[in-house]
C-alpha atoms as a PDB file:
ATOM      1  CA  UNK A   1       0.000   0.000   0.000  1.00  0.00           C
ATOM      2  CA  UNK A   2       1.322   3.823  -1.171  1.00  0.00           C
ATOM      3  CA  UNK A   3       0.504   6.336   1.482  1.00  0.00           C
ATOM      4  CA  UNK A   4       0.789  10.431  -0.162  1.00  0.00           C
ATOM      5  CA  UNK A   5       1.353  12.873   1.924  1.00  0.00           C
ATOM      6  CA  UNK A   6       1.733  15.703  -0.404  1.00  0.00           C
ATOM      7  CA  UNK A   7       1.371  19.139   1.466  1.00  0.00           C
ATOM      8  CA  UNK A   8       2.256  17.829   4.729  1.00  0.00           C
ATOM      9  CA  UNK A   9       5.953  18.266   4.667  1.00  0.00           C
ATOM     10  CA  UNK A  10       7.134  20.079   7.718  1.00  0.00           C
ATOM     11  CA  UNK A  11       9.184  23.351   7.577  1.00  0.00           C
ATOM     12  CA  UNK A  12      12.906  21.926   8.046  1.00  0.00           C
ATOM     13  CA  UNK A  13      14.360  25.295   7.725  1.00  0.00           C
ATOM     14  CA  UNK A  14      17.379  26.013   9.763  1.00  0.00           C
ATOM     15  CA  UNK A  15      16.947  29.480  10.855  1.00  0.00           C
ATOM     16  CA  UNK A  16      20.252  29.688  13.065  1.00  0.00           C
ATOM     17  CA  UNK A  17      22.121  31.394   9.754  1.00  0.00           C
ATOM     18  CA  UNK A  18      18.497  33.461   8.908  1.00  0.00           C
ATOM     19  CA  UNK A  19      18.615  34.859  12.231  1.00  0.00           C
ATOM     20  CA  UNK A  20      22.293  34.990  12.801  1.00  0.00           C
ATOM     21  CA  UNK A  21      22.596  37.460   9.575  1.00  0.00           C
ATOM     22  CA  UNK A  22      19.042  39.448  11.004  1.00  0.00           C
ATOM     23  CA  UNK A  23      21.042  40.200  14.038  1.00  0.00           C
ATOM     24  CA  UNK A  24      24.426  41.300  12.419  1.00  0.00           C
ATOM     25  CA  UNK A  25      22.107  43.553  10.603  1.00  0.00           C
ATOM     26  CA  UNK A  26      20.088  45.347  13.555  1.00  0.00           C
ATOM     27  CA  UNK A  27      23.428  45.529  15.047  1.00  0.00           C
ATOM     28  CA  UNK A  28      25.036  47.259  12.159  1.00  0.00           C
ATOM     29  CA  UNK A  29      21.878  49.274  11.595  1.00  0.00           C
ATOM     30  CA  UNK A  30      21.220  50.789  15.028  1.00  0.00           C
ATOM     31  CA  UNK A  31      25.233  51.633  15.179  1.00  0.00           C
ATOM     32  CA  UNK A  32      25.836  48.852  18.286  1.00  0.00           C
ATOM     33  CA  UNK A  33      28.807  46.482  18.989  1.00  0.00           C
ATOM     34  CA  UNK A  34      28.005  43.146  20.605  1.00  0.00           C
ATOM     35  CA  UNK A  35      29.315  42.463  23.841  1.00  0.00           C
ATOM     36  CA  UNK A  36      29.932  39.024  23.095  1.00  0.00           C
ATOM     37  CA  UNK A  37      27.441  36.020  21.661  1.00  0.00           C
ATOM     38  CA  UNK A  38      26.675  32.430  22.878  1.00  0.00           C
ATOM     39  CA  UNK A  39      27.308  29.409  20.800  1.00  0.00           C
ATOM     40  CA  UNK A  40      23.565  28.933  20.829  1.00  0.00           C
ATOM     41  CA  UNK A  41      23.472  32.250  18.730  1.00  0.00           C
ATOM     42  CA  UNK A  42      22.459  34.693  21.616  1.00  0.00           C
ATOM     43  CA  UNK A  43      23.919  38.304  20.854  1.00  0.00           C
ATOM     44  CA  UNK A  44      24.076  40.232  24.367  1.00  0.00           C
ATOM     45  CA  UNK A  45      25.298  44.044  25.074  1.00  0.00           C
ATOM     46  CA  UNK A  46      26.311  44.317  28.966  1.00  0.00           C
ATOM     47  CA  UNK A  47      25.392  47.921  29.425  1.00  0.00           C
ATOM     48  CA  UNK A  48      26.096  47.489  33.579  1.00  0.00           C
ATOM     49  CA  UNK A  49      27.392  43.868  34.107  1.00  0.00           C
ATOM     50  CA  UNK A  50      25.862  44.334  38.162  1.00  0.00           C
ATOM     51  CA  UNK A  51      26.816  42.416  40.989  1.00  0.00           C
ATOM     52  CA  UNK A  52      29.388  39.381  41.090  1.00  0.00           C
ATOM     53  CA  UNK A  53      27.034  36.440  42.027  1.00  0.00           C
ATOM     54  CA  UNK A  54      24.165  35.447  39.107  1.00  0.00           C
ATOM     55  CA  UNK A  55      21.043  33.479  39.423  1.00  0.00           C
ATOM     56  CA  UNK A  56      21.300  30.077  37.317  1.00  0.00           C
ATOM     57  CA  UNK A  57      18.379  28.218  35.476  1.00  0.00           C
ATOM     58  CA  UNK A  58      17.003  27.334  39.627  1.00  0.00           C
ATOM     59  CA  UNK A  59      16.719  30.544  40.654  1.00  0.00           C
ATOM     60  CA  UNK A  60      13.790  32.873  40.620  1.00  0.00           C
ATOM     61  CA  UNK A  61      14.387  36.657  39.081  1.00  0.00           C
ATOM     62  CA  UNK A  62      12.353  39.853  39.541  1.00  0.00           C
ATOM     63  CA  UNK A  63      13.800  41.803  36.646  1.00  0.00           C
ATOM     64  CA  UNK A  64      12.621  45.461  34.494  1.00  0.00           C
ATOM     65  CA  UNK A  65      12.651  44.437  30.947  1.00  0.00           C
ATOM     66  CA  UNK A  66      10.924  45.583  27.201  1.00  0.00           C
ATOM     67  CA  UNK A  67      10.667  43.257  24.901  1.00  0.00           C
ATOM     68  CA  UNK A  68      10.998  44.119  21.108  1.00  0.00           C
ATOM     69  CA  UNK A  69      10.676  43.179  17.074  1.00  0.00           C
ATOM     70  CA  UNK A  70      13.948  43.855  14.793  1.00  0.00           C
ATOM     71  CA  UNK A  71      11.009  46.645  13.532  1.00  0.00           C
ATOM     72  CA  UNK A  72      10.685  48.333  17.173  1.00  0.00           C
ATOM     73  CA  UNK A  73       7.762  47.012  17.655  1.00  0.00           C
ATOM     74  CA  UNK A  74       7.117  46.718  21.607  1.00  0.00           C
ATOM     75  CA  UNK A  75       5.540  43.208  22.244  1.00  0.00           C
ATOM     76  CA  UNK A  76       5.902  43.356  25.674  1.00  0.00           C
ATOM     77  CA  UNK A  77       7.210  45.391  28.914  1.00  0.00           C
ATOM     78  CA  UNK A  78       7.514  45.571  32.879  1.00  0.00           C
ATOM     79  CA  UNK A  79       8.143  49.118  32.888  1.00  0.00           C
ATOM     80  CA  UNK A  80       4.303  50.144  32.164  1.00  0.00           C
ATOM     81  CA  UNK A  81       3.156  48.410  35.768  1.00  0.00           C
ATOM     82  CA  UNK A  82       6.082  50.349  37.375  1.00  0.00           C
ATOM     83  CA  UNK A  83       6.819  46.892  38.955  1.00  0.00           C
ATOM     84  CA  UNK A  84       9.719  44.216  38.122  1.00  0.00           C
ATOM     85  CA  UNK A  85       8.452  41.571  36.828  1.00  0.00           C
ATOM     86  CA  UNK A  86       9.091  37.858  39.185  1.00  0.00           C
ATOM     87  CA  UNK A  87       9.378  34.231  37.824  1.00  0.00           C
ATOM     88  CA  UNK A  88      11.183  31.226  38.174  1.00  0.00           C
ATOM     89  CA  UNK A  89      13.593  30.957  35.587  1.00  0.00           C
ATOM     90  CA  UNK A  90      13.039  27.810  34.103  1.00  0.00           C
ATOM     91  CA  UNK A  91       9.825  28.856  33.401  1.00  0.00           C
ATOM     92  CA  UNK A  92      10.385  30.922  30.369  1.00  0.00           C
ATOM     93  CA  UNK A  93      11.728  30.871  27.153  1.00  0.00           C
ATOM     94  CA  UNK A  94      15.492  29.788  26.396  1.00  0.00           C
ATOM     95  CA  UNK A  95      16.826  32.880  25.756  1.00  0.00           C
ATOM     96  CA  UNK A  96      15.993  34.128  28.512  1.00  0.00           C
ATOM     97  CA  UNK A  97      17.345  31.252  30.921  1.00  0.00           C
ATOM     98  CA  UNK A  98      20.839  31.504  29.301  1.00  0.00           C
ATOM     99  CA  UNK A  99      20.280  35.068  28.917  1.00  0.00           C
ATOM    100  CA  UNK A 100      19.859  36.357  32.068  1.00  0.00           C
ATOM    101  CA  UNK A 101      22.315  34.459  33.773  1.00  0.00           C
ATOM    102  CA  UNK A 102      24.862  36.923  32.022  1.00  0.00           C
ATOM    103  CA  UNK A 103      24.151  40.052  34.649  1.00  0.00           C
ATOM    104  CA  UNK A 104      24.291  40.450  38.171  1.00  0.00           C
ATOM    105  CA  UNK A 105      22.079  42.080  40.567  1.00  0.00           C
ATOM    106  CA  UNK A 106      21.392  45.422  39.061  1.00  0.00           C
ATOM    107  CA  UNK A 107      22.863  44.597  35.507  1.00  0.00           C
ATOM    108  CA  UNK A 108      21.802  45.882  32.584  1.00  0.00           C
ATOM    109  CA  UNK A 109      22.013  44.690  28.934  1.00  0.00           C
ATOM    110  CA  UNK A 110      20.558  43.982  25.927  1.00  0.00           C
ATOM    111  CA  UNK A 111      19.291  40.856  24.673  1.00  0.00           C
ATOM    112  CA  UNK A 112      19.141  39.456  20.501  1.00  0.00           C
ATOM    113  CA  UNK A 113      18.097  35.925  20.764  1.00  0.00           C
ATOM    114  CA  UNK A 114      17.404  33.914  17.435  1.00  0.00           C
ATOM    115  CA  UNK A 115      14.053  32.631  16.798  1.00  0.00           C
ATOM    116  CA  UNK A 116      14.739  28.983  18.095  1.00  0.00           C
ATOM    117  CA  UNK A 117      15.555  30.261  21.446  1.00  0.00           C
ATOM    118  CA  UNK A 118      12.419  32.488  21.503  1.00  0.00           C
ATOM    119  CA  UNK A 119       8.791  31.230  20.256  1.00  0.00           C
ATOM    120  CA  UNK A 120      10.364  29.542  16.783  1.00  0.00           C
ATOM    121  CA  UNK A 121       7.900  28.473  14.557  1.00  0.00           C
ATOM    122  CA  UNK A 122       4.887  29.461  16.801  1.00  0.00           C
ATOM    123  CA  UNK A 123       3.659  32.943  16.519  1.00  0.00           C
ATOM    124  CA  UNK A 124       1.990  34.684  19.992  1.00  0.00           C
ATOM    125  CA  UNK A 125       0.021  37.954  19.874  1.00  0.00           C
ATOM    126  CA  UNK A 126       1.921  40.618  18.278  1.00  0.00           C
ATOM    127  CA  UNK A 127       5.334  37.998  17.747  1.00  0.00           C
ATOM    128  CA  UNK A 128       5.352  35.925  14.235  1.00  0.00           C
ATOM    129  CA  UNK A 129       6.451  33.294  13.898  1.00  0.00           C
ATOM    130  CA  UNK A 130      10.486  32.637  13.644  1.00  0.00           C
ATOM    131  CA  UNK A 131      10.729  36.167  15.093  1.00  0.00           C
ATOM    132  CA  UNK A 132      14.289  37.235  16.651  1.00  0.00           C
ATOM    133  CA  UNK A 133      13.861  39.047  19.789  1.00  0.00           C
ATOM    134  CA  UNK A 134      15.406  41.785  21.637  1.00  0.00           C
ATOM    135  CA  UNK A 135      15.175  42.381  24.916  1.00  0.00           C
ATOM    136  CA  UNK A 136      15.960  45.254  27.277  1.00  0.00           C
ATOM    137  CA  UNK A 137      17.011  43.767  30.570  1.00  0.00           C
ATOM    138  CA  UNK A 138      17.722  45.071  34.172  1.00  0.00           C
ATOM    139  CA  UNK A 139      18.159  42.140  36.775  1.00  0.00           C
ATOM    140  CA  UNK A 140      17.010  43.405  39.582  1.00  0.00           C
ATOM    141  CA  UNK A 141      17.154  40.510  42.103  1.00  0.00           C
ATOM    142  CA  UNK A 142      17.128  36.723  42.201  1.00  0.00           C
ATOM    143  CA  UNK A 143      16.774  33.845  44.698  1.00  0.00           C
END
């Protein structure tokens, strides 16, 4: 027996160059110099690299952060409720756990993370799908 399955094949793109080159780009474009990068393809500017001890994917962070589109487009922010936002670490996305690791208490940064590392192929409200992310971070605590 033949089994078809035209139209069902899934989307094997590798995005890691896509969003690599997306990056470089915003980079180049807004006139800023990468601190460093991980070898998962994280691009991070240490604005304030804060206190010497740093919460690990166990700990629990209360951090001020926005949360943008390579376009500007503000998806999200903590700075509206005039409150840090609080969560266990492992709870959210993997950018953010290897992330936010990079600052201490009262560090500030800026975080590109590639699309695999964000939401990938799923799009949220106001994030398509494969969408790199940028994040502006202040750690504020962590336990």
């Amino acid at each position: 027996m033949l089994v078809l399955a035209a139209g069902c094949k899934k989307d094997e793109t590798d995005y890691a160059p896509i969003d690599k080159k997306i990056i470089e780009d915003y980079l180049a474009a807004k006139g800023l110099t990468a601190t460093g990068s991980t070898a998962s393809g994280i691009y991070y500017i240490i604005v304030k690299a804060g206190g010497l001890n740093h919460p690990n994917i166990n700990s629990d962070v209360s951090v001020n952060y926005k949360g943008y589109l390579t376009n500007d487009t503000v998806f999200d922010e903590s700075y509206s409720s005039g409150t840090p936002s609080s969560f266990a670490l492992s709870a959210v996305i993997k950018g953010w756990q290897e992330g936010i690791p990079l600052f201490g208490v009262g560090g500030k940064g800026k975080l590109l993370i590639p699309s695999d590392l964000g939401y990938g192929a799923v799009a949220k409200t106001n994030i398509p799908a494969h969408s790199v992310l940028i994040f502006d971070i202040e750690l504020v605590d962590y336990w």
